[in-house]
C-alpha atoms as a PDB file:
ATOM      1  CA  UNK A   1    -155.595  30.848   8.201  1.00  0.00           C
ATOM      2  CA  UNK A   2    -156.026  29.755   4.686  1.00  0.00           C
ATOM      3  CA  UNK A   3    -156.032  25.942   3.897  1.00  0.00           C
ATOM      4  CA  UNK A   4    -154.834  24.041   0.706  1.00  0.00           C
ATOM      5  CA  UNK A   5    -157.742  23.294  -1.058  1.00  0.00           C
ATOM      6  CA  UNK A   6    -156.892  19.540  -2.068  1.00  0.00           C
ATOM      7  CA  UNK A   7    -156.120  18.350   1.551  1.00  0.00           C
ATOM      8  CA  UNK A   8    -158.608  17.795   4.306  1.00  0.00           C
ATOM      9  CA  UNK A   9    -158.415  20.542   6.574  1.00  0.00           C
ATOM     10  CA  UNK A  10    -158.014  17.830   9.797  1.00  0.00           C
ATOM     11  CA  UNK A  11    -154.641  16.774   8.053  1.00  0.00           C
ATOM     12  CA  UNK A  12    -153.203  20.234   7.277  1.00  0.00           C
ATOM     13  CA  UNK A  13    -153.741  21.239  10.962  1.00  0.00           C
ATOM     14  CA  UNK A  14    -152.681  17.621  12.372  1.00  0.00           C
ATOM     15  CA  UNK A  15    -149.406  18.673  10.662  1.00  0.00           C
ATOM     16  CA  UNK A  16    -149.263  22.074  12.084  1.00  0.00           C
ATOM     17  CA  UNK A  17    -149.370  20.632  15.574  1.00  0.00           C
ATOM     18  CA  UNK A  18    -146.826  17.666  14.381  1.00  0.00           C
ATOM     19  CA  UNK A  19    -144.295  20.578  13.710  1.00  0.00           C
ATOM     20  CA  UNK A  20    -145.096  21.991  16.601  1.00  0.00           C
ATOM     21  CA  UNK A  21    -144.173  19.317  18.655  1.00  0.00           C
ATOM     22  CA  UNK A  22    -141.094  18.693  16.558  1.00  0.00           C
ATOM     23  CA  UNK A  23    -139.654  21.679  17.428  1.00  0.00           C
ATOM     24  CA  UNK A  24    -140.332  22.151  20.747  1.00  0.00           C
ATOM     25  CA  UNK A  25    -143.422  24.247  20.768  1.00  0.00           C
ATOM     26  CA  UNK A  26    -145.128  21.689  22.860  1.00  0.00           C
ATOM     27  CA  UNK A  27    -142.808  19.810  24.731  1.00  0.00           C
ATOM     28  CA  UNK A  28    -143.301  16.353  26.333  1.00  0.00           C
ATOM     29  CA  UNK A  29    -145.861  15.763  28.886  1.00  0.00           C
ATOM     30  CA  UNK A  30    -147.179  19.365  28.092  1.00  0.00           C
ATOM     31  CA  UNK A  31    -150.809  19.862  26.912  1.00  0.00           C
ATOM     32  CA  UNK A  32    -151.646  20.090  23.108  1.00  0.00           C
ATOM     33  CA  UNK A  33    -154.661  22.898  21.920  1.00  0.00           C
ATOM     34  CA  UNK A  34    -157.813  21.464  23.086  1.00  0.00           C
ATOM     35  CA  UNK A  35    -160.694  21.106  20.413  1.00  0.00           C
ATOM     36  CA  UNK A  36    -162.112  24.739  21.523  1.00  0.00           C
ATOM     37  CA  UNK A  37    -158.480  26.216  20.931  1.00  0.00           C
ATOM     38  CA  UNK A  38    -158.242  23.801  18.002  1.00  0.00           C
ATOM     39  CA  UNK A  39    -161.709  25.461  16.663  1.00  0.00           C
ATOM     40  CA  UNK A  40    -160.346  29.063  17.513  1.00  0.00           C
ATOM     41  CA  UNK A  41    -157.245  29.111  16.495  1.00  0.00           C
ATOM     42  CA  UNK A  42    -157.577  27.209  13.112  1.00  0.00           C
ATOM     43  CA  UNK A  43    -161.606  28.477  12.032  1.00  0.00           C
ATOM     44  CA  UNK A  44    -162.455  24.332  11.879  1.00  0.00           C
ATOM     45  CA  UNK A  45    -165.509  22.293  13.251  1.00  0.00           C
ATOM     46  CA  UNK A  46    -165.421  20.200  16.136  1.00  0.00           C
ATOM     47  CA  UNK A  47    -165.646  17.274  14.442  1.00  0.00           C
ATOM     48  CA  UNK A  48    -162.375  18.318  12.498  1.00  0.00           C
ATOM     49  CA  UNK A  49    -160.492  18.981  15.729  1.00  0.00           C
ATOM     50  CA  UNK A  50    -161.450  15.896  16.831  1.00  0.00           C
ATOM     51  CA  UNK A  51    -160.150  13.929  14.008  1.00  0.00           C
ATOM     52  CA  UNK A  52    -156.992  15.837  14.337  1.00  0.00           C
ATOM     53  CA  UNK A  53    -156.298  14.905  17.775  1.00  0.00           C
ATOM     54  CA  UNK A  54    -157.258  11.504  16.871  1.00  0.00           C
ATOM     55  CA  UNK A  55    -154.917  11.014  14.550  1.00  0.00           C
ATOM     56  CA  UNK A  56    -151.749  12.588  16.736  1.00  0.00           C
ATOM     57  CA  UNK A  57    -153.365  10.152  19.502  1.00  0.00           C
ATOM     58  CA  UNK A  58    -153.149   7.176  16.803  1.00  0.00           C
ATOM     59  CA  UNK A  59    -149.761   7.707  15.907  1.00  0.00           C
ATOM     60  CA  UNK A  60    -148.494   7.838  19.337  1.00  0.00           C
ATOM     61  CA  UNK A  61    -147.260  11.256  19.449  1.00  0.00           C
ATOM     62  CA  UNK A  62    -150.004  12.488  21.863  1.00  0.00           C
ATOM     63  CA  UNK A  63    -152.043  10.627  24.559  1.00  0.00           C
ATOM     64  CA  UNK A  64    -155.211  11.718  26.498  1.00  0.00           C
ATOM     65  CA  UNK A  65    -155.973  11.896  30.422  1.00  0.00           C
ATOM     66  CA  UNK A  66    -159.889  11.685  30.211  1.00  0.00           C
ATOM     67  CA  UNK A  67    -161.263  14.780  31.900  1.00  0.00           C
ATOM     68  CA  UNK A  68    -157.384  16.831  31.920  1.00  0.00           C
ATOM     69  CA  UNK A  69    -156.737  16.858  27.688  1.00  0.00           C
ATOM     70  CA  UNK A  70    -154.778  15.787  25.663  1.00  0.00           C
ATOM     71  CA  UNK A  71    -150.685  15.866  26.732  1.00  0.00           C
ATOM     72  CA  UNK A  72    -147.270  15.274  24.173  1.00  0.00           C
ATOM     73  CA  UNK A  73    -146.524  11.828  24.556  1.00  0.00           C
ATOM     74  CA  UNK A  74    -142.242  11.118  25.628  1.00  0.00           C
ATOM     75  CA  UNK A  75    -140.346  10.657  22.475  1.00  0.00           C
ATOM     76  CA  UNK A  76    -138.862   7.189  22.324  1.00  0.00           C
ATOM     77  CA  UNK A  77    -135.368   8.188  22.839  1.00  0.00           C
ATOM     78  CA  UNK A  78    -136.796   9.573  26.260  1.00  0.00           C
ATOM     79  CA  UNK A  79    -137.571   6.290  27.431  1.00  0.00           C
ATOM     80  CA  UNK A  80    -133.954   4.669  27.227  1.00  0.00           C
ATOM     81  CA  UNK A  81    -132.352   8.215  28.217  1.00  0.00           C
ATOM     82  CA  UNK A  82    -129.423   6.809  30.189  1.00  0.00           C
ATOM     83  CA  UNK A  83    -129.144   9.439  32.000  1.00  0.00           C
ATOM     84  CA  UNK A  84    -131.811   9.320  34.264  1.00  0.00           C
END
């Protein structure tokens, strides 16, 4: 993969996986890349893959199960579905 060379590489994937989860890719309650895949896929460091999953975690579109990874978070109009 070739990165932008004006924006950190942690943002430019962060935005890969917020597309991804956008349209469907990973859907809710499914697992995200873990920071080996993350390091695989994308050619990054650790501590890059780390910062990327930080900041989906920060901006609530991801949460993490310590020792199970790191899971798509329900999208808020999940939560007052009215059909459930």
């Amino acid at each position: 993969m070739e990165f932008a060379p004006d924006i950190p590489r942690w943002r430019q994937v962060a935005e890969i996986i917020r597309r991804r989860i956008a349209d469907g890719t990973y859907a809710p309650r499914s697992r995200v890349p873990s920071v080996v895949q993350l390091t695989s896929e994308f050619g990054i460091a650790n501590a890059t893959a780390h910062k990327v999953l930080r900041a989906l975690r920060e901006e609530g579109l991801t949460y993490t199960e310590p020792g199970l990874g790191s899971f798509v978070a329900k999208r808020p109009a999940e939560d007052g579905d009215a059909s459930e």
